[in-house]
PDB file of N, CA and C in Angstrom:
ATOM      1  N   UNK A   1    -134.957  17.252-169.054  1.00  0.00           N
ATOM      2  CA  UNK A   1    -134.526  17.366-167.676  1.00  0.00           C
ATOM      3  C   UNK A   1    -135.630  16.861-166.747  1.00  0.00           C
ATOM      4  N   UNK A   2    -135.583  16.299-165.471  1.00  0.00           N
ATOM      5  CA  UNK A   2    -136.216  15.333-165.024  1.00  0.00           C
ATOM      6  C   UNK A   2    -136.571  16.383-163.662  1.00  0.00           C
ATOM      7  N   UNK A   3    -137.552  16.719-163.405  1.00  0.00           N
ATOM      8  CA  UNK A   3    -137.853  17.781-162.301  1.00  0.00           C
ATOM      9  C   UNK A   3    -138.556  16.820-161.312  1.00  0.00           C
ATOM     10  N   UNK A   4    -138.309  17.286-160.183  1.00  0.00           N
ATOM     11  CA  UNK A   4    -139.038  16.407-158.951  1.00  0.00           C
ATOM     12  C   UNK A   4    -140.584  17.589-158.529  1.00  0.00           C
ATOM     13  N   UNK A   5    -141.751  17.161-158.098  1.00  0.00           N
ATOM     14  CA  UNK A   5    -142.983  17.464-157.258  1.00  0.00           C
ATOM     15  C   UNK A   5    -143.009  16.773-156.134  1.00  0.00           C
ATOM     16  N   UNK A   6    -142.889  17.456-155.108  1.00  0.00           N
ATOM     17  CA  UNK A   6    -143.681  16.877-154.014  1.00  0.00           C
ATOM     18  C   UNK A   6    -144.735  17.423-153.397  1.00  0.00           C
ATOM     19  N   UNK A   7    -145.651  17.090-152.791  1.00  0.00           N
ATOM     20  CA  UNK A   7    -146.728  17.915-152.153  1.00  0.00           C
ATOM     21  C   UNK A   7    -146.849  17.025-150.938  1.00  0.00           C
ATOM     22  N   UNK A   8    -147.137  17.878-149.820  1.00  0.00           N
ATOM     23  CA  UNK A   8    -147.319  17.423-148.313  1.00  0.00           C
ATOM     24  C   UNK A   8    -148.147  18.375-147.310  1.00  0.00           C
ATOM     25  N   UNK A   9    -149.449  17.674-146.913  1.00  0.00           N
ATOM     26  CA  UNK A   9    -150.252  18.213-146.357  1.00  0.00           C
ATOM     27  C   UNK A   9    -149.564  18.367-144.418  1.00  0.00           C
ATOM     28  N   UNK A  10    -148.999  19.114-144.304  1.00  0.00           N
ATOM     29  CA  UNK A  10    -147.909  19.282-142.898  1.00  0.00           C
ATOM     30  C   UNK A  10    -149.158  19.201-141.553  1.00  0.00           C
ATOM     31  N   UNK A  11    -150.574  19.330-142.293  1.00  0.00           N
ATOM     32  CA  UNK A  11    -151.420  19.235-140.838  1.00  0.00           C
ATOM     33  C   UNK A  11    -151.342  20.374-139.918  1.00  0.00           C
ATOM     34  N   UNK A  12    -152.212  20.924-139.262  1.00  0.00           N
ATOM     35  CA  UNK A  12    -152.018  21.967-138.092  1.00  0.00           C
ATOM     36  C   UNK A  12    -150.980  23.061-138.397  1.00  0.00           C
ATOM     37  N   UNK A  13    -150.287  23.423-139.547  1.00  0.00           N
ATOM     38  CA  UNK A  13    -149.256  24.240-139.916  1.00  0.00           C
ATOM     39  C   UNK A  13    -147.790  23.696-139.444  1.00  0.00           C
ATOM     40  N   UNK A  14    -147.869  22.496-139.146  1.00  0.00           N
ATOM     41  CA  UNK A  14    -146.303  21.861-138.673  1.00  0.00           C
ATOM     42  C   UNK A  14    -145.753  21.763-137.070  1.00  0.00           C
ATOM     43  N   UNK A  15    -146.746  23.264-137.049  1.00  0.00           N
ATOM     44  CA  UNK A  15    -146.610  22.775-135.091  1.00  0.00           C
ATOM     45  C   UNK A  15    -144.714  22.779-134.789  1.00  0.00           C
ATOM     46  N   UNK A  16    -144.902  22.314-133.389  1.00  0.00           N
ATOM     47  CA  UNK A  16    -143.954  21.475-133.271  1.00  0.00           C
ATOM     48  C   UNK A  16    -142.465  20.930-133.749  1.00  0.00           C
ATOM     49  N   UNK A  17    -143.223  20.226-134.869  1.00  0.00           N
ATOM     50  CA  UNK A  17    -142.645  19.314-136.713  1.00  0.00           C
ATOM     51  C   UNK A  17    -142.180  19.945-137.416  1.00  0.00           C
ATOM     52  N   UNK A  18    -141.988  21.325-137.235  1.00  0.00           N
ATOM     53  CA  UNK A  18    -141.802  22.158-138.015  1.00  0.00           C
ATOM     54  C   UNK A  18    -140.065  21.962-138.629  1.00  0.00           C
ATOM     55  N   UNK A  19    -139.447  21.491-137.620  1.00  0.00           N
ATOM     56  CA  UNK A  19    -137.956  21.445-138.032  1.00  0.00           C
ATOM     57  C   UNK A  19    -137.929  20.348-138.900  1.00  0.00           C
ATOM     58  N   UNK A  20    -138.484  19.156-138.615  1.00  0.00           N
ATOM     59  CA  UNK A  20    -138.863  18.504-138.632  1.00  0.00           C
ATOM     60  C   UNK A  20    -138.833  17.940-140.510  1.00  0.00           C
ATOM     61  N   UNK A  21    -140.394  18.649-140.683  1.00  0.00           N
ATOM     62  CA  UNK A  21    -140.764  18.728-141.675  1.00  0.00           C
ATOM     63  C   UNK A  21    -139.550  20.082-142.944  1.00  0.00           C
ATOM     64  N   UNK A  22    -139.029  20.358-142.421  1.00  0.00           N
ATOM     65  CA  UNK A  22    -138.368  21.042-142.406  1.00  0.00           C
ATOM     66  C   UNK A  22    -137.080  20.626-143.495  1.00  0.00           C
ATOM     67  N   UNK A  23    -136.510  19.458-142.460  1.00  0.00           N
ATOM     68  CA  UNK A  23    -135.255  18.482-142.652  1.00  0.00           C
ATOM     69  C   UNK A  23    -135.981  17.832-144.105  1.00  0.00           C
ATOM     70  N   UNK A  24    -136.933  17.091-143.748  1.00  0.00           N
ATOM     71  CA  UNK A  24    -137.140  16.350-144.761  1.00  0.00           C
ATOM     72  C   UNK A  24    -137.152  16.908-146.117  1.00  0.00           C
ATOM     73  N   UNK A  25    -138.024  18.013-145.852  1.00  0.00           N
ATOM     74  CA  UNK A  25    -138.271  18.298-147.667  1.00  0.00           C
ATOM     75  C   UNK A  25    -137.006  18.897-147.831  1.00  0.00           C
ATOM     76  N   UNK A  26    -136.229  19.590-147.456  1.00  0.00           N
ATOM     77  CA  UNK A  26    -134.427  19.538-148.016  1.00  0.00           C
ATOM     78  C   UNK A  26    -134.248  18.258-148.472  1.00  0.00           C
ATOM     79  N   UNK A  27    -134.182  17.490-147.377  1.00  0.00           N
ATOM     80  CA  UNK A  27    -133.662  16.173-147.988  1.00  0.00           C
ATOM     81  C   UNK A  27    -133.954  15.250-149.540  1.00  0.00           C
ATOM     82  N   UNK A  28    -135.550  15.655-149.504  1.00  0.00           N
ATOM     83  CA  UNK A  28    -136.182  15.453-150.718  1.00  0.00           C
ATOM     84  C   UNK A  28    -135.362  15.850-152.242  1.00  0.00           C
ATOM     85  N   UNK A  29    -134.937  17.259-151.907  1.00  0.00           N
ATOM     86  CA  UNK A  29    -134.027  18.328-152.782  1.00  0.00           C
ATOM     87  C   UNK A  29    -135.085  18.238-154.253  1.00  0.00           C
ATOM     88  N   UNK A  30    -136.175  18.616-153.935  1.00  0.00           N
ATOM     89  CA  UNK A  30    -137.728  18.927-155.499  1.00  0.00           C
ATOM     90  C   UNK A  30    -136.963  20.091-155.831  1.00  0.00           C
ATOM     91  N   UNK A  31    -137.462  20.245-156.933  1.00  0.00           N
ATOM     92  CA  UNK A  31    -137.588  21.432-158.109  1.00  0.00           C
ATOM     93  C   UNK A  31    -139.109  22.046-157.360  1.00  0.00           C
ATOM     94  N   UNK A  32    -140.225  21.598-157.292  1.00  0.00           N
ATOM     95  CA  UNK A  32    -141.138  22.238-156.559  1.00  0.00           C
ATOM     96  C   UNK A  32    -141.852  21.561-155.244  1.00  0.00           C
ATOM     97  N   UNK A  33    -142.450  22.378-154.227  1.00  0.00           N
ATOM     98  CA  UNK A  33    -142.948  21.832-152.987  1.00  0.00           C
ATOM     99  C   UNK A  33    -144.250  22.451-153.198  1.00  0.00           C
ATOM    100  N   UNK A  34    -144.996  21.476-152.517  1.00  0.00           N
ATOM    101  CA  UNK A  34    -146.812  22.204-152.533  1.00  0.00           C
ATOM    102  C   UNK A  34    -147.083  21.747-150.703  1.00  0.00           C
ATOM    103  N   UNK A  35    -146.905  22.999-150.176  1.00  0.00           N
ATOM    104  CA  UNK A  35    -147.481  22.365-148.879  1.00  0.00           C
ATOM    105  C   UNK A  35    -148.914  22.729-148.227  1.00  0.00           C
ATOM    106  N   UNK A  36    -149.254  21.696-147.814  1.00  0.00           N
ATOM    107  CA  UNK A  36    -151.229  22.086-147.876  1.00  0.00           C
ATOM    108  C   UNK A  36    -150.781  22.230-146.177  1.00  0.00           C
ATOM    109  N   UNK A  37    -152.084  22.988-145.577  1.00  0.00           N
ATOM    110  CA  UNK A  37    -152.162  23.326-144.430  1.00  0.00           C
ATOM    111  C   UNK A  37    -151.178  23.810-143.588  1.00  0.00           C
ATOM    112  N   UNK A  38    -150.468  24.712-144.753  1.00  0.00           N
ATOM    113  CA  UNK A  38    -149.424  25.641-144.236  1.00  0.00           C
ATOM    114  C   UNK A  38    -150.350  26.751-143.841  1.00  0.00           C
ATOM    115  N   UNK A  39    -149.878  27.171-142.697  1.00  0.00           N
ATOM    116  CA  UNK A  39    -149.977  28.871-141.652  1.00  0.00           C
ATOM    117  C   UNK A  39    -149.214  29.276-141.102  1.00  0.00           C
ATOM    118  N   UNK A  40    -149.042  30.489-141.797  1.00  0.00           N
ATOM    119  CA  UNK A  40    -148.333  31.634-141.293  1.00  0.00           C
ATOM    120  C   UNK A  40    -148.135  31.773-139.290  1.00  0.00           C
ATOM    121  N   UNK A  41    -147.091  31.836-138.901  1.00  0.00           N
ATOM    122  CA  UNK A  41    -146.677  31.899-137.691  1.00  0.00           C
ATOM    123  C   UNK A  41    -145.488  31.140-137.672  1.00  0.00           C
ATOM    124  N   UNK A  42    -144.861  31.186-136.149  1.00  0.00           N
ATOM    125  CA  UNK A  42    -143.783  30.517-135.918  1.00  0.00           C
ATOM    126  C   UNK A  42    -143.259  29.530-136.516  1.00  0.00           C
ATOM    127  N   UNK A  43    -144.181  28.641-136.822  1.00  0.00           N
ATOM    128  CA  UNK A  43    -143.447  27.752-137.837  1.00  0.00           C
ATOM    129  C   UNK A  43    -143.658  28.124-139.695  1.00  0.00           C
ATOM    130  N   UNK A  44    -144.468  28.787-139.544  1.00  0.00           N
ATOM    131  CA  UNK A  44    -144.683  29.033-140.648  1.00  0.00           C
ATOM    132  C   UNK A  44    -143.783  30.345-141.077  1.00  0.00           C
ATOM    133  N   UNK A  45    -143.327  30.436-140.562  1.00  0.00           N
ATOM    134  CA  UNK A  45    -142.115  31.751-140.621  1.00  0.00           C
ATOM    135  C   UNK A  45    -140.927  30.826-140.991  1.00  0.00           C
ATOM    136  N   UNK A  46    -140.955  29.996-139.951  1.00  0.00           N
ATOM    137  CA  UNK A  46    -139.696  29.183-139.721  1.00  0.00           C
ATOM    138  C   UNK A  46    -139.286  28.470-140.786  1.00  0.00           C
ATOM    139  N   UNK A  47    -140.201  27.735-141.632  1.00  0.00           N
ATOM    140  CA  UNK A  47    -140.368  27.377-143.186  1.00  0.00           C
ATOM    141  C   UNK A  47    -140.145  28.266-143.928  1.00  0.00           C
ATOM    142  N   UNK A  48    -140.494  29.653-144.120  1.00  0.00           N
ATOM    143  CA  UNK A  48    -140.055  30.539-144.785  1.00  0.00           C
ATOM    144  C   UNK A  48    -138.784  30.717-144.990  1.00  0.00           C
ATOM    145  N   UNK A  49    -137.687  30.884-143.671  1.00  0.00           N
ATOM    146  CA  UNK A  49    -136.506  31.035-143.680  1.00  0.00           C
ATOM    147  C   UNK A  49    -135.697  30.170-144.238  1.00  0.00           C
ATOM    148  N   UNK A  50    -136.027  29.278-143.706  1.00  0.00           N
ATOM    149  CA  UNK A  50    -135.174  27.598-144.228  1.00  0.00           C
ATOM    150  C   UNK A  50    -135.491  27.365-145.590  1.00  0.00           C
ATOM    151  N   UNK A  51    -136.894  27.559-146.309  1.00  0.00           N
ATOM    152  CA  UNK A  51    -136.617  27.210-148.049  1.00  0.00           C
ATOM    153  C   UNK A  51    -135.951  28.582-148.574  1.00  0.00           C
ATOM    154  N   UNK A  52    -135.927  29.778-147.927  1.00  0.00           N
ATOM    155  CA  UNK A  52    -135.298  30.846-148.606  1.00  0.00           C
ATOM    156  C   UNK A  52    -134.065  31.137-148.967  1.00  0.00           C
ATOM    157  N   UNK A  53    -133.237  30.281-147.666  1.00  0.00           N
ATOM    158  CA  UNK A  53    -131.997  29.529-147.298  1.00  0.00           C
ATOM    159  C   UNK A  53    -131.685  28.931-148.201  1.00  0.00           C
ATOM    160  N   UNK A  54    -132.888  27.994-148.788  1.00  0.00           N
ATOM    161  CA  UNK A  54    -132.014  27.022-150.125  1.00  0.00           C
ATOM    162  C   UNK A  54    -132.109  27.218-151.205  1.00  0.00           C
ATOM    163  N   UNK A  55    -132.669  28.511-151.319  1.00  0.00           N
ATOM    164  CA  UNK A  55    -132.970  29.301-152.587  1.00  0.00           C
ATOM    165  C   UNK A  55    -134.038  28.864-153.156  1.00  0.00           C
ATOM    166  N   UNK A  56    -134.839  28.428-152.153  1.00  0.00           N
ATOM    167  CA  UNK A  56    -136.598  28.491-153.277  1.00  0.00           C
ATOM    168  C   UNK A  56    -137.063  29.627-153.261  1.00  0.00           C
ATOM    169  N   UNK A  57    -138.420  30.256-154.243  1.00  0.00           N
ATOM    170  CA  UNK A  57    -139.058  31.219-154.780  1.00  0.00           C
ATOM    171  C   UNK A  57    -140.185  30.733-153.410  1.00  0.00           C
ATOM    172  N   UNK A  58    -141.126  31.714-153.077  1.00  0.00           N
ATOM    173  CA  UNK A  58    -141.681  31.173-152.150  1.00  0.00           C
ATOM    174  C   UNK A  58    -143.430  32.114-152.921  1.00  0.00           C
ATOM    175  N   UNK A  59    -144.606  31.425-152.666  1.00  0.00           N
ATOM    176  CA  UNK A  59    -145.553  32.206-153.254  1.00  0.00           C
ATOM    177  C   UNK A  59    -146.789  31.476-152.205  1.00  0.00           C
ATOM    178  N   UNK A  60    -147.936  32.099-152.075  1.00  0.00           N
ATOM    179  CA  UNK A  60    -148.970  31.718-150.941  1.00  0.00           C
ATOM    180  C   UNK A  60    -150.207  32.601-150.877  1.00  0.00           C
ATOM    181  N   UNK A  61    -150.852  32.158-150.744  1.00  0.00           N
ATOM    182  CA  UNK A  61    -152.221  33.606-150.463  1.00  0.00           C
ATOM    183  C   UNK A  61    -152.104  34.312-149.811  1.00  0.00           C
ATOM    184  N   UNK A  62    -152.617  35.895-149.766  1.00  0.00           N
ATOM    185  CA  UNK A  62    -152.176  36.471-148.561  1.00  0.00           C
ATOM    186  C   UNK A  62    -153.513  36.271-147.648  1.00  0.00           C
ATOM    187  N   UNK A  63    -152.905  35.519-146.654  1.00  0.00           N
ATOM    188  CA  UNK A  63    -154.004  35.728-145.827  1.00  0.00           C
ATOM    189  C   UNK A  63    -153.518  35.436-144.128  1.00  0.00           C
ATOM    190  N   UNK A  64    -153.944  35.684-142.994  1.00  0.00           N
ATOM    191  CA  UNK A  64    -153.701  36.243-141.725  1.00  0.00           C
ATOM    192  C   UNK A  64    -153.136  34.713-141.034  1.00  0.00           C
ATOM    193  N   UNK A  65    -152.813  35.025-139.875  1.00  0.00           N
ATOM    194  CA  UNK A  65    -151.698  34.188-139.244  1.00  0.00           C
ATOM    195  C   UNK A  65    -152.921  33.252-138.767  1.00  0.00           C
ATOM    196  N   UNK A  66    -152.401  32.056-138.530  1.00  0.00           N
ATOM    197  CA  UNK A  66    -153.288  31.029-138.248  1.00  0.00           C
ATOM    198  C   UNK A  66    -154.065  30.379-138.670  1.00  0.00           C
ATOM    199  N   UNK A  67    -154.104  30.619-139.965  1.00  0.00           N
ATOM    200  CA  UNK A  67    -155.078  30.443-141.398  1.00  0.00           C
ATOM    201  C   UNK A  67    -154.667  29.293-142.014  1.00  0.00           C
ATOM    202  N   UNK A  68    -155.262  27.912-141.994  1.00  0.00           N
ATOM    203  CA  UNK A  68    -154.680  27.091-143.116  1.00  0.00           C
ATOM    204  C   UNK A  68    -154.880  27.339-144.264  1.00  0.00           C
ATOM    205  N   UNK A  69    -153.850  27.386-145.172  1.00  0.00           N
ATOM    206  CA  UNK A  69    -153.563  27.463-146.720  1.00  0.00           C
ATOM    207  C   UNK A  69    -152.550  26.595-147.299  1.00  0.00           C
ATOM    208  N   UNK A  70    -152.064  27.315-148.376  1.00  0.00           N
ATOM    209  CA  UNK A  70    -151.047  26.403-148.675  1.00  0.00           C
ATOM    210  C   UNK A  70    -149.811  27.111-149.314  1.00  0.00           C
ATOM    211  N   UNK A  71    -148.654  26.844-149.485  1.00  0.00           N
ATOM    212  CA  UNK A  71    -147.583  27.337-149.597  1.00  0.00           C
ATOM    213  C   UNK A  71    -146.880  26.489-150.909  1.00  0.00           C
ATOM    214  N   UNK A  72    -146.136  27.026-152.004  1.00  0.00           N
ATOM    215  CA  UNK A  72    -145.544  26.779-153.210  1.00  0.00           C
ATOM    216  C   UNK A  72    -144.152  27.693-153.217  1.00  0.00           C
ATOM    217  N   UNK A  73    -143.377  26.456-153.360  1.00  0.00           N
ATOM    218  CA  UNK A  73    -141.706  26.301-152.892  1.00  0.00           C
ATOM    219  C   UNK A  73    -141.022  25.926-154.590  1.00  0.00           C
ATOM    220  N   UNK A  74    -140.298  26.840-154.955  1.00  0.00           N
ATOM    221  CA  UNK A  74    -139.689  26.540-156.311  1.00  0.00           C
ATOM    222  C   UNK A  74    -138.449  26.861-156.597  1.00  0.00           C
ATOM    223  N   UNK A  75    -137.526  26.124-157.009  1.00  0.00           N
ATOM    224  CA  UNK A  75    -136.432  26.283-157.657  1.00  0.00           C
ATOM    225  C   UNK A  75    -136.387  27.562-158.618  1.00  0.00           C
ATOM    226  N   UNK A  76    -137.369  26.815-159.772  1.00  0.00           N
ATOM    227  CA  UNK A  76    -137.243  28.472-160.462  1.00  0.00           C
ATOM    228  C   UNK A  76    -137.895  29.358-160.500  1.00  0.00           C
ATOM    229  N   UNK A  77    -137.538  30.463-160.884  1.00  0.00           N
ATOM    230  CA  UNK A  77    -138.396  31.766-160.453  1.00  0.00           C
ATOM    231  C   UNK A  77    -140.134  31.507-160.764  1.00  0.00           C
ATOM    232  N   UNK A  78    -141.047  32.271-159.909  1.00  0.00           N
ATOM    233  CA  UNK A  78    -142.028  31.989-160.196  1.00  0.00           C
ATOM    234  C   UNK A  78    -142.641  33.648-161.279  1.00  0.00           C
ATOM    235  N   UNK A  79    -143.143  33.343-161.753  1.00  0.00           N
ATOM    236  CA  UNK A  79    -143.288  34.428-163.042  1.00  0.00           C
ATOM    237  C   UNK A  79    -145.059  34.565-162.563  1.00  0.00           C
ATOM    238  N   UNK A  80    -145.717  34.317-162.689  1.00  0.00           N
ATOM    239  CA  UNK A  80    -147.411  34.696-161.907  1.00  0.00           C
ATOM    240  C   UNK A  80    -147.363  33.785-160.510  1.00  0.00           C
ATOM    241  N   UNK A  81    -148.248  34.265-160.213  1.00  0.00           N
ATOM    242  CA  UNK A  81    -149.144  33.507-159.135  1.00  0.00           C
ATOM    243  C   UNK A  81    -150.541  34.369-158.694  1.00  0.00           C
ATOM    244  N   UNK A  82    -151.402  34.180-158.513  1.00  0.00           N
ATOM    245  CA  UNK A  82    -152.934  34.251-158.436  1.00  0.00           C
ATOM    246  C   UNK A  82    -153.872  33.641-158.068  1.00  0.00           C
ATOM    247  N   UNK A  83    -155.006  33.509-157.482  1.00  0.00           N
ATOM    248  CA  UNK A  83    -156.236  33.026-157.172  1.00  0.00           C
ATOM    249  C   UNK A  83    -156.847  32.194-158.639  1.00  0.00           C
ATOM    250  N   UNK A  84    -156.936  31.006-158.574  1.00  0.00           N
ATOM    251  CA  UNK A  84    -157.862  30.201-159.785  1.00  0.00           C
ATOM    252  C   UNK A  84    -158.931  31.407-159.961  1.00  0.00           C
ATOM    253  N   UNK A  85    -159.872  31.514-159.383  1.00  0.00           N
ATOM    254  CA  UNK A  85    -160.824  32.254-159.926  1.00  0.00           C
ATOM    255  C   UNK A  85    -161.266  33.539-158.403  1.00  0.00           C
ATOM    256  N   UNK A  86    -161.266  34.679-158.818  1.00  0.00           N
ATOM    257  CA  UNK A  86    -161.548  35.922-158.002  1.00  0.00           C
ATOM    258  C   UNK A  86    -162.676  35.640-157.628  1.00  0.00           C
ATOM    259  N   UNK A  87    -163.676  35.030-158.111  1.00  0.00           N
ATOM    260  CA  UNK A  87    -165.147  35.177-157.808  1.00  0.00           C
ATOM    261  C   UNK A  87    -165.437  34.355-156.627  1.00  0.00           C
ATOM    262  N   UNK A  88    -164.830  32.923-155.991  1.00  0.00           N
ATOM    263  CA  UNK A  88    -164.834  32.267-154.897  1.00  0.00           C
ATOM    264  C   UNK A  88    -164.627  32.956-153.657  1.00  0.00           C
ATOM    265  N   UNK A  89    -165.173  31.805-153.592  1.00  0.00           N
ATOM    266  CA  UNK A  89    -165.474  32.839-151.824  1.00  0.00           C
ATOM    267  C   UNK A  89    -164.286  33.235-151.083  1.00  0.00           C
ATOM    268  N   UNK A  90    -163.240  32.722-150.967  1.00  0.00           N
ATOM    269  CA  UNK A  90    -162.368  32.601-150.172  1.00  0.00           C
ATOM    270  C   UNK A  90    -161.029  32.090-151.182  1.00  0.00           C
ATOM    271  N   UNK A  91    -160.088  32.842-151.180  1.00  0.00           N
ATOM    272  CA  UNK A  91    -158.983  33.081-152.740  1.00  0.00           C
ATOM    273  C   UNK A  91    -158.055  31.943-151.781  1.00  0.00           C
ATOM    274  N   UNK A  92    -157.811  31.550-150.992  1.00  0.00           N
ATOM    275  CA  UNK A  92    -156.971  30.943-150.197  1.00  0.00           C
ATOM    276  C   UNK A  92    -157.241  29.356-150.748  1.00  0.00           C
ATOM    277  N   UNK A  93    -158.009  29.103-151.606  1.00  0.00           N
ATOM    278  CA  UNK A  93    -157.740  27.622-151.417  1.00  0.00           C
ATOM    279  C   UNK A  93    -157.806  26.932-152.948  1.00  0.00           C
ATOM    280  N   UNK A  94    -157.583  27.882-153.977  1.00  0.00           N
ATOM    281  CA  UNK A  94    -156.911  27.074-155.535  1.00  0.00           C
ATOM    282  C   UNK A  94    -156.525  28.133-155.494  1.00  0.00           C
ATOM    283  N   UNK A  95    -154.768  28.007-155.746  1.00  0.00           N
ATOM    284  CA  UNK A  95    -154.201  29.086-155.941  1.00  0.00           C
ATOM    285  C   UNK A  95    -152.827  28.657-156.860  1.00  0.00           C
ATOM    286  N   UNK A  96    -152.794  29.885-158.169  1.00  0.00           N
ATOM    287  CA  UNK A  96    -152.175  29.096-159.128  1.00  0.00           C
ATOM    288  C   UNK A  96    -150.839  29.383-159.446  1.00  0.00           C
ATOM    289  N   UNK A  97    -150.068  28.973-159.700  1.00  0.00           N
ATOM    290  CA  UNK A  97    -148.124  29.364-160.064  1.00  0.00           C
ATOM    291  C   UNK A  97    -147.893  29.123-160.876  1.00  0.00           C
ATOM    292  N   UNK A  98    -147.063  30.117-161.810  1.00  0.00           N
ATOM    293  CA  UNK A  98    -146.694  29.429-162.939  1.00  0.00           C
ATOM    294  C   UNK A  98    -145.308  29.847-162.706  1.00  0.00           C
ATOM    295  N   UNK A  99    -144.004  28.736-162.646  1.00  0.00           N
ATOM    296  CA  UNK A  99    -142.999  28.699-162.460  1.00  0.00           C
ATOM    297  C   UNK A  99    -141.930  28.648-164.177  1.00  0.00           C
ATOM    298  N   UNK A 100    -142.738  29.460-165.324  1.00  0.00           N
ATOM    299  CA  UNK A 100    -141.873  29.052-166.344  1.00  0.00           C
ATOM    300  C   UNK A 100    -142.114  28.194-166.863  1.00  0.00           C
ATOM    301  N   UNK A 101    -141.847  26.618-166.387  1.00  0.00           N
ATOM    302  CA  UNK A 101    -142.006  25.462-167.108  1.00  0.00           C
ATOM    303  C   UNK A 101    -143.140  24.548-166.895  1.00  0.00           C
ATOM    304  N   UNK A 102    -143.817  25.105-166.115  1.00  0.00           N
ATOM    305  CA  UNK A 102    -144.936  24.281-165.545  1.00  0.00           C
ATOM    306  C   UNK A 102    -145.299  25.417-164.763  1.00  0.00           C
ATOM    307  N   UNK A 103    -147.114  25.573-164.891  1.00  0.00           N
ATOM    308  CA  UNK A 103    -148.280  26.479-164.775  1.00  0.00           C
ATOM    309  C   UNK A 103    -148.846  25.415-163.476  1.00  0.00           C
ATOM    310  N   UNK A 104    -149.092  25.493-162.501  1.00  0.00           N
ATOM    311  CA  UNK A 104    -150.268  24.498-161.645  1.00  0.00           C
ATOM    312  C   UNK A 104    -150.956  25.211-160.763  1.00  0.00           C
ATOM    313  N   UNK A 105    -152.142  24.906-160.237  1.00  0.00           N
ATOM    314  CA  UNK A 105    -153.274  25.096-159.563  1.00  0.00           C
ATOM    315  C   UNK A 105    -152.927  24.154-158.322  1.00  0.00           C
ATOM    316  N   UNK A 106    -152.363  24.736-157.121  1.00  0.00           N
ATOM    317  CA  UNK A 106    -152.477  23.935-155.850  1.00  0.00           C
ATOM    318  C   UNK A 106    -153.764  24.042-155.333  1.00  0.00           C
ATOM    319  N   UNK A 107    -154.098  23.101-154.587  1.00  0.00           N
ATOM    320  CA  UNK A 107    -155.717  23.264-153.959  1.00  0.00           C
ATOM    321  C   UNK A 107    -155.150  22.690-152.591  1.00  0.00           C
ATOM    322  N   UNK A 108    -155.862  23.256-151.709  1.00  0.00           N
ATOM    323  CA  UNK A 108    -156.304  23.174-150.212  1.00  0.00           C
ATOM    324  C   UNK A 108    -158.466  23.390-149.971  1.00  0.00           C
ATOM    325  N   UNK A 109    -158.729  21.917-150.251  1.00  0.00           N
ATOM    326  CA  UNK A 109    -160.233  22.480-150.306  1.00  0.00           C
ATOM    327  C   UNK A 109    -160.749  22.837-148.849  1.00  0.00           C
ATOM    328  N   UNK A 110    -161.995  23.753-148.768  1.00  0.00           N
ATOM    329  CA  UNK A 110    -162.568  23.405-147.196  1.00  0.00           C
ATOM    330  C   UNK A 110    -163.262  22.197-147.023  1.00  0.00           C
ATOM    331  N   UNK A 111    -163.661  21.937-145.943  1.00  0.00           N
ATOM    332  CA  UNK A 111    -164.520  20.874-145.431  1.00  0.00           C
ATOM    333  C   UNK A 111    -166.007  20.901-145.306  1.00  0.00           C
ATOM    334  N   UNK A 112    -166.457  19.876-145.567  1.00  0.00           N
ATOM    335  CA  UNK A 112    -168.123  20.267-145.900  1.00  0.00           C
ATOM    336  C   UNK A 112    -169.007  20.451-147.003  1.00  0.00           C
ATOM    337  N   UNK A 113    -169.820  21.483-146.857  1.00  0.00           N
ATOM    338  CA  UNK A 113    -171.023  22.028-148.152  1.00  0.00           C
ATOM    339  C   UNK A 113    -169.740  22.998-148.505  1.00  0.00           C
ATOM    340  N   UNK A 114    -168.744  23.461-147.309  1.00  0.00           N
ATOM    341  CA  UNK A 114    -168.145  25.010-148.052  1.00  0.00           C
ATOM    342  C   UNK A 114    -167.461  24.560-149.340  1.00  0.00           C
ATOM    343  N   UNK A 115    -167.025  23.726-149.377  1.00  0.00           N
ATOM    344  CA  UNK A 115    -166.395  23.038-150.740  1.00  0.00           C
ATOM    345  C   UNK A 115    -167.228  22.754-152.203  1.00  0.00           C
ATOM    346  N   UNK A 116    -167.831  23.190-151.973  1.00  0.00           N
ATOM    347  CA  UNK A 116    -169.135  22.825-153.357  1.00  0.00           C
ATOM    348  C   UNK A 116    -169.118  24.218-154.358  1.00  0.00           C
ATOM    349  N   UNK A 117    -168.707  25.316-153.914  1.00  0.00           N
ATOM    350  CA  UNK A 117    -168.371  26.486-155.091  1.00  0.00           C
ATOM    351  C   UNK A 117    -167.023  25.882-155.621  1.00  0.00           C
ATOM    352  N   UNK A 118    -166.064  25.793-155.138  1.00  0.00           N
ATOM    353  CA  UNK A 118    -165.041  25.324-155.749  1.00  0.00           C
ATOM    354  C   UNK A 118    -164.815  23.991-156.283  1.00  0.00           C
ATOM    355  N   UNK A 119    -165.490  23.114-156.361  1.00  0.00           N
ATOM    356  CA  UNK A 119    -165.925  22.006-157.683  1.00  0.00           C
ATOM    357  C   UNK A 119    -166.333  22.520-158.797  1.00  0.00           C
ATOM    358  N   UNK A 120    -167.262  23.770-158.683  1.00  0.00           N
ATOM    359  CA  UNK A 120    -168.109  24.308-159.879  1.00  0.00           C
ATOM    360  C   UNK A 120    -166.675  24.576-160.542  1.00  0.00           C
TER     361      UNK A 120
END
């Protein structure tokens, strides 16, 4: 069976674009979505509703409104999800799903030196 990935860095949490970005990845119709510089708020709510709508599994770090991270959108159920490794500084930015048929590690790195624990 032939599964679709897409991943899309939405920028600023979609802002705006949010419908937007919204339309499209429906349109796409993936088996999984990886969206980088997803945050929680209005639009990031608003994304919530609309993939929940189309029956994706929805999984994300928990972390506070306004926060870029990233968000993992799945057809099929997601069975774990977790932090790559507890010991990093900040659990928000490899964060891993395993949807059943496929296990992956989304990354959202920071910018800078802060990015150099999470290469190790």
């Amino acid at each position: 069976m032939k599964r679709k990935i897409v991943t899309w860095n939405i920028q600023h949490g979609g802002g705006s674009r949010a419908s937007l970005v919204a339309d499209w990845i429906l349109r796409l119709d993936a088996h999984l979505i990886i969206i980088t510089e997803f945050r929680l708020g209005t639009s990031g709510y608003f994304l919530f509703d609309v993939l929940r709508a189309a029956e994706y599994y929805l999984s994300y770090p928990n972390v506070g409104e306004g926060v870029n991270t990233l968000l993992v959108a799945s057809r099929s159920e997601i069975v774990e999800e977790k932090p790559l490794d507890d010991t990093l500084p900040d659990q928000r930015h490899l964060w891993v799903v395993n949807v059943g048929w496929l296990e992956l590690c989304a990354a959202y790195m920071p910018l800078g030196k802060q990015k150099h624990p999470y290469w190790k």
